[in-house]
Protein backbone atom coordinates (compact mmCIF):
# COMPACT_ATOMS: atom_id res chain seq x y z
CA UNK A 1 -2.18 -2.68 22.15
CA UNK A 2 0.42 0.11 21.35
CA UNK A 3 2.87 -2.60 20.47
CA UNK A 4 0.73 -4.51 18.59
CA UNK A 5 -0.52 -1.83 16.58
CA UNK A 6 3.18 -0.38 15.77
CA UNK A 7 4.14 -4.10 15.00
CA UNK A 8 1.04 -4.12 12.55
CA UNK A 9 1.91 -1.05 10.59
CA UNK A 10 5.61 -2.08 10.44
CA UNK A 11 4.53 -5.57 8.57
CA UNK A 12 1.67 -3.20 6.60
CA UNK A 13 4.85 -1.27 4.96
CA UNK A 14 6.34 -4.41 3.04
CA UNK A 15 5.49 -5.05 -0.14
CA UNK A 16 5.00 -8.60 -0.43
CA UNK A 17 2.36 -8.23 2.85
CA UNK A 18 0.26 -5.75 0.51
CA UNK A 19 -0.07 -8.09 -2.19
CA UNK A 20 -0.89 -10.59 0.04
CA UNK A 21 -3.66 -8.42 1.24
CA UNK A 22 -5.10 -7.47 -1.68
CA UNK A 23 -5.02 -10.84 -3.68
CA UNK A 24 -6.45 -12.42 -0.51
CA UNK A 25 -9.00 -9.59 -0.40
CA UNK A 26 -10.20 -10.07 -4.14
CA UNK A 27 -10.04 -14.19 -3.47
CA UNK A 28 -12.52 -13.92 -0.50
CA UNK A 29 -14.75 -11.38 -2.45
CA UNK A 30 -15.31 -14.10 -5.24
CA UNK A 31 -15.71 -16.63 -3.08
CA UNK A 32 -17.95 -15.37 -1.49
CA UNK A 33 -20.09 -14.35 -4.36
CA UNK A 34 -20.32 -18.12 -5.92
CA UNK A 35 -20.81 -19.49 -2.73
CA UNK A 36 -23.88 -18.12 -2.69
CA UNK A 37 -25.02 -19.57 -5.68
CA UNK A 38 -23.43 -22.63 -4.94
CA UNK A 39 -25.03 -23.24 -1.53
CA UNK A 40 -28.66 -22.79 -2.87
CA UNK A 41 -28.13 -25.21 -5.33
CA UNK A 42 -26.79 -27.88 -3.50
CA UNK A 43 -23.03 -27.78 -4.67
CA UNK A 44 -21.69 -26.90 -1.61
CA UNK A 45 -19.14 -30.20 -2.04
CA UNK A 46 -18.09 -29.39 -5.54
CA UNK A 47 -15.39 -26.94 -3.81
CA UNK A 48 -13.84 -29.27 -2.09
CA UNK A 49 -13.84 -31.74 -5.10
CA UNK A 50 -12.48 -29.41 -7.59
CA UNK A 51 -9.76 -28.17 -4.96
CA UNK A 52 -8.44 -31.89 -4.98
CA UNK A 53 -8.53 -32.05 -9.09
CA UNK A 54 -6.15 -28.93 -8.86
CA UNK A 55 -3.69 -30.37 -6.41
CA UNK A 56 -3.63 -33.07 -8.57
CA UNK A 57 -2.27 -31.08 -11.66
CA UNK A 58 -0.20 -29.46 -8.73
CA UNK A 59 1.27 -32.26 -8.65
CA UNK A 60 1.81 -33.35 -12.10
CA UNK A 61 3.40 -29.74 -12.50
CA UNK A 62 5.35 -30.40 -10.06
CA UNK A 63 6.68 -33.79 -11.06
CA UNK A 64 7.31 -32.58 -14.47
CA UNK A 65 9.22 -29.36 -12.99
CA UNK A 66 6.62 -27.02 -14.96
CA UNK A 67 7.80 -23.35 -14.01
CA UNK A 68 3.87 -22.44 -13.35
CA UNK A 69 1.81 -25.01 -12.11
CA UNK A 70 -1.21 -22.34 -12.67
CA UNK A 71 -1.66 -22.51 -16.34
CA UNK A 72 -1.77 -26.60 -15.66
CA UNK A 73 -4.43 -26.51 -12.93
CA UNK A 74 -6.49 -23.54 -14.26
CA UNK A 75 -7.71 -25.93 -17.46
CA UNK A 76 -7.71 -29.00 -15.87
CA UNK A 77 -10.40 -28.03 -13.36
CA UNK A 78 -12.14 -25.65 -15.38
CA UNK A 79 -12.70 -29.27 -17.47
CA UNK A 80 -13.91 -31.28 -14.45
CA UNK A 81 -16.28 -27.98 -13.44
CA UNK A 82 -17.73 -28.29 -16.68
CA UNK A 83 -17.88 -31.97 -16.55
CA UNK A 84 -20.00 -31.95 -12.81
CA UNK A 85 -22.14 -28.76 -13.40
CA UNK A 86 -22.65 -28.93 -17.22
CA UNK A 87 -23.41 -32.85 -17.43
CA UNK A 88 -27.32 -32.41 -17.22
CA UNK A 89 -29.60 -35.71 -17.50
CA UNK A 90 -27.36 -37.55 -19.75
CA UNK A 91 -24.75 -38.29 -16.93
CA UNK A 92 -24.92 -41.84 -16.19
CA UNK A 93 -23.03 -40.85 -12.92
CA UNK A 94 -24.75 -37.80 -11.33
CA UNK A 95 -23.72 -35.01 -8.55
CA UNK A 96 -22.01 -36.23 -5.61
CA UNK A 97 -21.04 -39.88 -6.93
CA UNK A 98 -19.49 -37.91 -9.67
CA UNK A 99 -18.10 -35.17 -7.32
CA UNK A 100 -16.85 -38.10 -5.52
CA UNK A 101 -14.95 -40.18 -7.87
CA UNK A 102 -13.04 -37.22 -9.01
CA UNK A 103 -12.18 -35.63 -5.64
CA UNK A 104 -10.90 -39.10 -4.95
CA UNK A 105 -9.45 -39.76 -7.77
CA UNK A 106 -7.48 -36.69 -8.40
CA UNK A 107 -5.89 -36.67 -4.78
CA UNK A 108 -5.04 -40.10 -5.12
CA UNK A 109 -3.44 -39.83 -7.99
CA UNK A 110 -1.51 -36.48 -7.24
CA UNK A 111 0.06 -37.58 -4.20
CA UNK A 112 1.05 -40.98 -6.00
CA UNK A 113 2.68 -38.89 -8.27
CA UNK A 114 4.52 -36.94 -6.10
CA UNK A 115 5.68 -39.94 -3.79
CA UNK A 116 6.96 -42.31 -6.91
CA UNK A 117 8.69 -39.11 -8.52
CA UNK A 118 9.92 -37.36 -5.37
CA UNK A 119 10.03 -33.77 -6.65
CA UNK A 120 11.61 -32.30 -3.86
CA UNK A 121 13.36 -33.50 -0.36
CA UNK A 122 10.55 -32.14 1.51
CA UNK A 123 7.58 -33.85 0.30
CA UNK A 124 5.58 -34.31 3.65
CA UNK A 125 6.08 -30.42 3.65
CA UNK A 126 5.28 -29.79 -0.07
CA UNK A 127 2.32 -31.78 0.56
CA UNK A 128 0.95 -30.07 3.66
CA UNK A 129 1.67 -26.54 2.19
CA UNK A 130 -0.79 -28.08 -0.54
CA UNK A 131 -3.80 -29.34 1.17
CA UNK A 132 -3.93 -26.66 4.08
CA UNK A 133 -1.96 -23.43 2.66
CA UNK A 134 1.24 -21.94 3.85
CA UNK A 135 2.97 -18.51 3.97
CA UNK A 136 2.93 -18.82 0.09
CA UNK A 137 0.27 -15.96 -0.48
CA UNK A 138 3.24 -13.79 1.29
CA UNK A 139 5.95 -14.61 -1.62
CA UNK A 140 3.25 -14.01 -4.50
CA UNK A 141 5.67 -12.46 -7.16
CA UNK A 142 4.57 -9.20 -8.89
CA UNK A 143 3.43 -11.04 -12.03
CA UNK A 144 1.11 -13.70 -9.90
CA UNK A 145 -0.22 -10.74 -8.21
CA UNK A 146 -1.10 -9.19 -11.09
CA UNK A 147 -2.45 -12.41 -12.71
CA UNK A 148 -4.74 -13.21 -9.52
CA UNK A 149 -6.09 -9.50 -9.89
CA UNK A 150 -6.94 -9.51 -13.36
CA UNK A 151 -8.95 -13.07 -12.80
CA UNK A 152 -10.67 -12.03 -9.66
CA UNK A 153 -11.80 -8.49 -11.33
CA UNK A 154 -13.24 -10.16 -14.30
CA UNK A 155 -14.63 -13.13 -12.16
CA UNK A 156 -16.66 -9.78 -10.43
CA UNK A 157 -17.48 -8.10 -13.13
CA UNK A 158 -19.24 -11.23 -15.00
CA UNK A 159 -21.35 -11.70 -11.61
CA UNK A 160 -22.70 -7.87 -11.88
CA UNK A 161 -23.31 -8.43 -15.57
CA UNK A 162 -25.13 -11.25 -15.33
CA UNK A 163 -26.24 -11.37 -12.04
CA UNK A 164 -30.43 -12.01 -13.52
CA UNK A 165 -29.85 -14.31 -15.19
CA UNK A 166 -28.02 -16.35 -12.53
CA UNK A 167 -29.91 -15.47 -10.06
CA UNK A 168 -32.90 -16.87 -12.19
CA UNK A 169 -31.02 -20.23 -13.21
CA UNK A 170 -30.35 -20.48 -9.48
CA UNK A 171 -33.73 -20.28 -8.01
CA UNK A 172 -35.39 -22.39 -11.16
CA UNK A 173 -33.52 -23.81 -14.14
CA UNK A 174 -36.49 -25.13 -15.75
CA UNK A 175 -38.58 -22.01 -15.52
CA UNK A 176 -35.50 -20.35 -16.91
CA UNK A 177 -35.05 -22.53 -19.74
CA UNK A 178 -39.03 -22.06 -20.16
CA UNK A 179 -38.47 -18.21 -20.44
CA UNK A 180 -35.60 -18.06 -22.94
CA UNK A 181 -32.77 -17.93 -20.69
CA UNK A 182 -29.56 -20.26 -21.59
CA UNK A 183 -29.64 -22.69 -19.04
CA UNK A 184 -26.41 -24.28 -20.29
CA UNK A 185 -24.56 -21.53 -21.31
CA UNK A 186 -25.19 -19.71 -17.09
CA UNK A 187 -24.23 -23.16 -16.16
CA UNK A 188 -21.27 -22.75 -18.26
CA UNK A 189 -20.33 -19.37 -16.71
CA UNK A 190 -20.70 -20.49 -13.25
CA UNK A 191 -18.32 -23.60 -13.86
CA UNK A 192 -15.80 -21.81 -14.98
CA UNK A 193 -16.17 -19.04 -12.44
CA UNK A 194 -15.98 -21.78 -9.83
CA UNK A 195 -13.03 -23.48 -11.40
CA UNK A 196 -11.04 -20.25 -11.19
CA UNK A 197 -11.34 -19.22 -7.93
CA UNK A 198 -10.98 -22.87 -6.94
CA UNK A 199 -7.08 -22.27 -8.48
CA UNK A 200 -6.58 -18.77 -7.00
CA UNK A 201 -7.52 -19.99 -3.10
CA UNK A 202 -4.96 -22.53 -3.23
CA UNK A 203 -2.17 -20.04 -2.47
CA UNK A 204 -4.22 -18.70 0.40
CA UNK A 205 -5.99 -21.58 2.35
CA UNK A 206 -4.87 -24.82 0.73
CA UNK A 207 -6.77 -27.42 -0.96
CA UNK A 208 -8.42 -28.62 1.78
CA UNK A 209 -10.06 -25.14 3.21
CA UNK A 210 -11.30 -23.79 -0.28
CA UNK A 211 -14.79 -25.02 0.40
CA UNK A 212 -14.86 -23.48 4.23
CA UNK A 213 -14.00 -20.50 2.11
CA UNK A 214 -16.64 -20.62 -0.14
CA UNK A 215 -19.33 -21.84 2.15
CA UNK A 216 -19.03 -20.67 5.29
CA UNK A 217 -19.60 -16.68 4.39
CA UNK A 218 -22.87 -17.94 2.21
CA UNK A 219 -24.24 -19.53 5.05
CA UNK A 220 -23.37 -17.08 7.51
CA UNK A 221 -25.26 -14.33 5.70
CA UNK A 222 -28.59 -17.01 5.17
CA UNK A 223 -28.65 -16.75 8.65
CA UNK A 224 -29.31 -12.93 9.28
CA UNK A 225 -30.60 -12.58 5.85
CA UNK A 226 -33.69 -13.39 3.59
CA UNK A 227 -33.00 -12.29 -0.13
CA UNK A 228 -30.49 -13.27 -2.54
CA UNK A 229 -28.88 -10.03 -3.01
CA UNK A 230 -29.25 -9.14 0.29
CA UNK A 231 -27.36 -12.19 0.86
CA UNK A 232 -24.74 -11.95 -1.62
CA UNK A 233 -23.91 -8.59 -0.50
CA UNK A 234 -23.86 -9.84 3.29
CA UNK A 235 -21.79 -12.93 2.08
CA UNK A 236 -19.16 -10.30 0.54
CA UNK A 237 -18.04 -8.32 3.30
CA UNK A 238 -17.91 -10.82 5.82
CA UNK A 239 -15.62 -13.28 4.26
CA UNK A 240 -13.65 -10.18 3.35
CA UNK A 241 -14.11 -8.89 6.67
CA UNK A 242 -12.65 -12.79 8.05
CA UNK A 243 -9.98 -12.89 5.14
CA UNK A 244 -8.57 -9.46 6.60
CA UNK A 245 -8.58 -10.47 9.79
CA UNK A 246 -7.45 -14.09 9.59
CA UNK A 247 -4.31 -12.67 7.81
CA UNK A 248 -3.69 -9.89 9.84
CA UNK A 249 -3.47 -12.38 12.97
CA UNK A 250 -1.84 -14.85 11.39
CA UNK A 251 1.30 -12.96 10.33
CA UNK A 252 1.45 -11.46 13.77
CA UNK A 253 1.53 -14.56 15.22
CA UNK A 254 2.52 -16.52 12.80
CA UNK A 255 -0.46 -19.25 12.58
CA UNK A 256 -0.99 -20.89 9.34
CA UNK A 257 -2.93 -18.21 7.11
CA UNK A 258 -5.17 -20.69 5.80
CA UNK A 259 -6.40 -22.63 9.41
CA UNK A 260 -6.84 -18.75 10.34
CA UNK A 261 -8.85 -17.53 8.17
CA UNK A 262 -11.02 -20.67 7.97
CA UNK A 263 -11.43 -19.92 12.18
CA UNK A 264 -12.88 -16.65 11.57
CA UNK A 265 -14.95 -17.76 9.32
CA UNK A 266 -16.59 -20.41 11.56
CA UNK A 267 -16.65 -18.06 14.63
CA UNK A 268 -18.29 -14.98 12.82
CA UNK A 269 -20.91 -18.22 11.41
CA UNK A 270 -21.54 -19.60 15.29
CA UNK A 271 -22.51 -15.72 15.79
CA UNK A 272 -24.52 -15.67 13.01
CA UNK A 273 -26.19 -18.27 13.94
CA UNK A 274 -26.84 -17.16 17.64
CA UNK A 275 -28.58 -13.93 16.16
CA UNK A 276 -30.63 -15.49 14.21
CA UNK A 277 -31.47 -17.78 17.26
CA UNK A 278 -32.55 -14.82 19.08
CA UNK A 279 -34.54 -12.70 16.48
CA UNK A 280 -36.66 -16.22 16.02
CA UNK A 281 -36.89 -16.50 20.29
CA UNK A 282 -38.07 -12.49 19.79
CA UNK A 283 -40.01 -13.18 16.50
CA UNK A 284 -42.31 -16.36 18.86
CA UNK A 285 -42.06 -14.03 21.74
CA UNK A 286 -44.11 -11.11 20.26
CA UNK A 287 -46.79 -13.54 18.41
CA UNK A 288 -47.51 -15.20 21.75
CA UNK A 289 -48.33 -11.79 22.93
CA UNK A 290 -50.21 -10.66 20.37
């Protein structure tokens, strides 16, 4: 445990480990806020189809040897957000046909692109690092860091603000849009909110695991808790409880940081789940008796 422990604080002194930390910190926090919102109103999938429109501009970055692939994927899937969330009634191709077609179609298309193009030797490689994360979030450069804050601050900071009035056009859109609130505008907000932390997660679980990361925490609290803030506050620190963790393991031992964290996350669920198991057995319990 010594060992470990002086092994742990050795790692904690570099530089490039704190950012890690803290952009995979602020990642999780967002996350974990949207997920809630997410969850309860039936977009748990859109995570995983949005992560696959952003490997596909990945891709195209890459192909076209873009020095940032960020400022490529960051509009792209902000667009397609909009385009699933914001589409309303006049959609002729509605929530998860249209979630569907583009997960599909993006992936498809990115990793045609990168196999007709070839931008590197590696491709298998570049492609895995893609779709289930690497040791990327532990190269972040100062200016990426910086950059990942910034979104993620503002990305909490609009969720305080207007917390109401999404917590309203969560629970009942049409009762919103009864009492005056923008319906479109929240919806507007959310996809954007979604698109964003859809782009920052790729650096720390991969295309793939972004959804795990948004869902898992969301559902995890529903379990234990019974009110939306309690919830999102519940949601909050225990995907940034799992994000801490899952790094802190995996560059110990040296597991993928992505597959890590997404393990935590589905143990501290299965516990979740147990305790909520037994407060129900105690709940039936104590009305039999009485």
């Amino acid at each position: 445990m010594t060992e470990i422990l002086g092994t742990l604080r050795q790692y904690l002194g570099y530089p490039f480990v704190q950012y890690a930390l803290i952009t995979g910190t602020l990642i999780a926090l967002c996350s974990s806020l949207l997920g809630v919102t997410l969850v309860l109103r039936r977009f748990s999938y859109i995570g995983d189809g949005l992560s696959h429109v952003a490997f596909g501009a990945m891709a195209f970055a890459a192909v076209f040897r873009l020095a940032n692939g960020m400022f490529l994927a960051l509009p792209a899937t902000v667009a397609c957000a909009v385009l699933i969330l914001c589409g309303g009634e006049r959609r002729k191709i509605k929530g998860d046909a249209a979630i569907a077609m583009i997960s599909v179609g993006a992936l498809a298309t990115g990793y045609l692109l990168m196999n007709v193009f070839s931008p590197s030797t590696n491709l298998s490689g570049d492609v895995c690092s893609t779709l289930f994360g690497s040791t990327s979030i532990l190269t972040l450069t100062r200016a990426e860091v910086a950059v990942s804050i910034v979104l993620s601050i503002l990305v909490i900071v609009l969720f305080i603000l207007f917390y109401n009035r999404l917590f309203a056009v969560t629970f009942d859109e049409n009762f919103s849009r009864a009492t005056g609130i923008r319906a479109g505008a929240y919806n507007m907000l959310i996809a954007i909110i979604t698109a964003v932390i859809i782009v920052l997660a790729m650096n720390l679980v991969g295309s793939l695991l972004i959804s795990a990361l948004i869902i898992f925490p969301a559902i995890s609290a529903m379990r234990i808790c019974h009110s939306f803030r309690s919830v999102s506050i519940c949601s909050a620190c225990m995907s940034t409880a799992c994000t801490l963790l899952g790094m802190l393991f995996s560059i110990l031992k040296g597991t993928p940081v992505g597959s890590t964290i997404v393990a935590a996350d589905m143990l501290l669920f299965f516990c979740c789940s147990a305790i909520a198991a037994m407060q129900s057995r105690q709940q039936s319990g104590s009305r039999t008796h009485g």
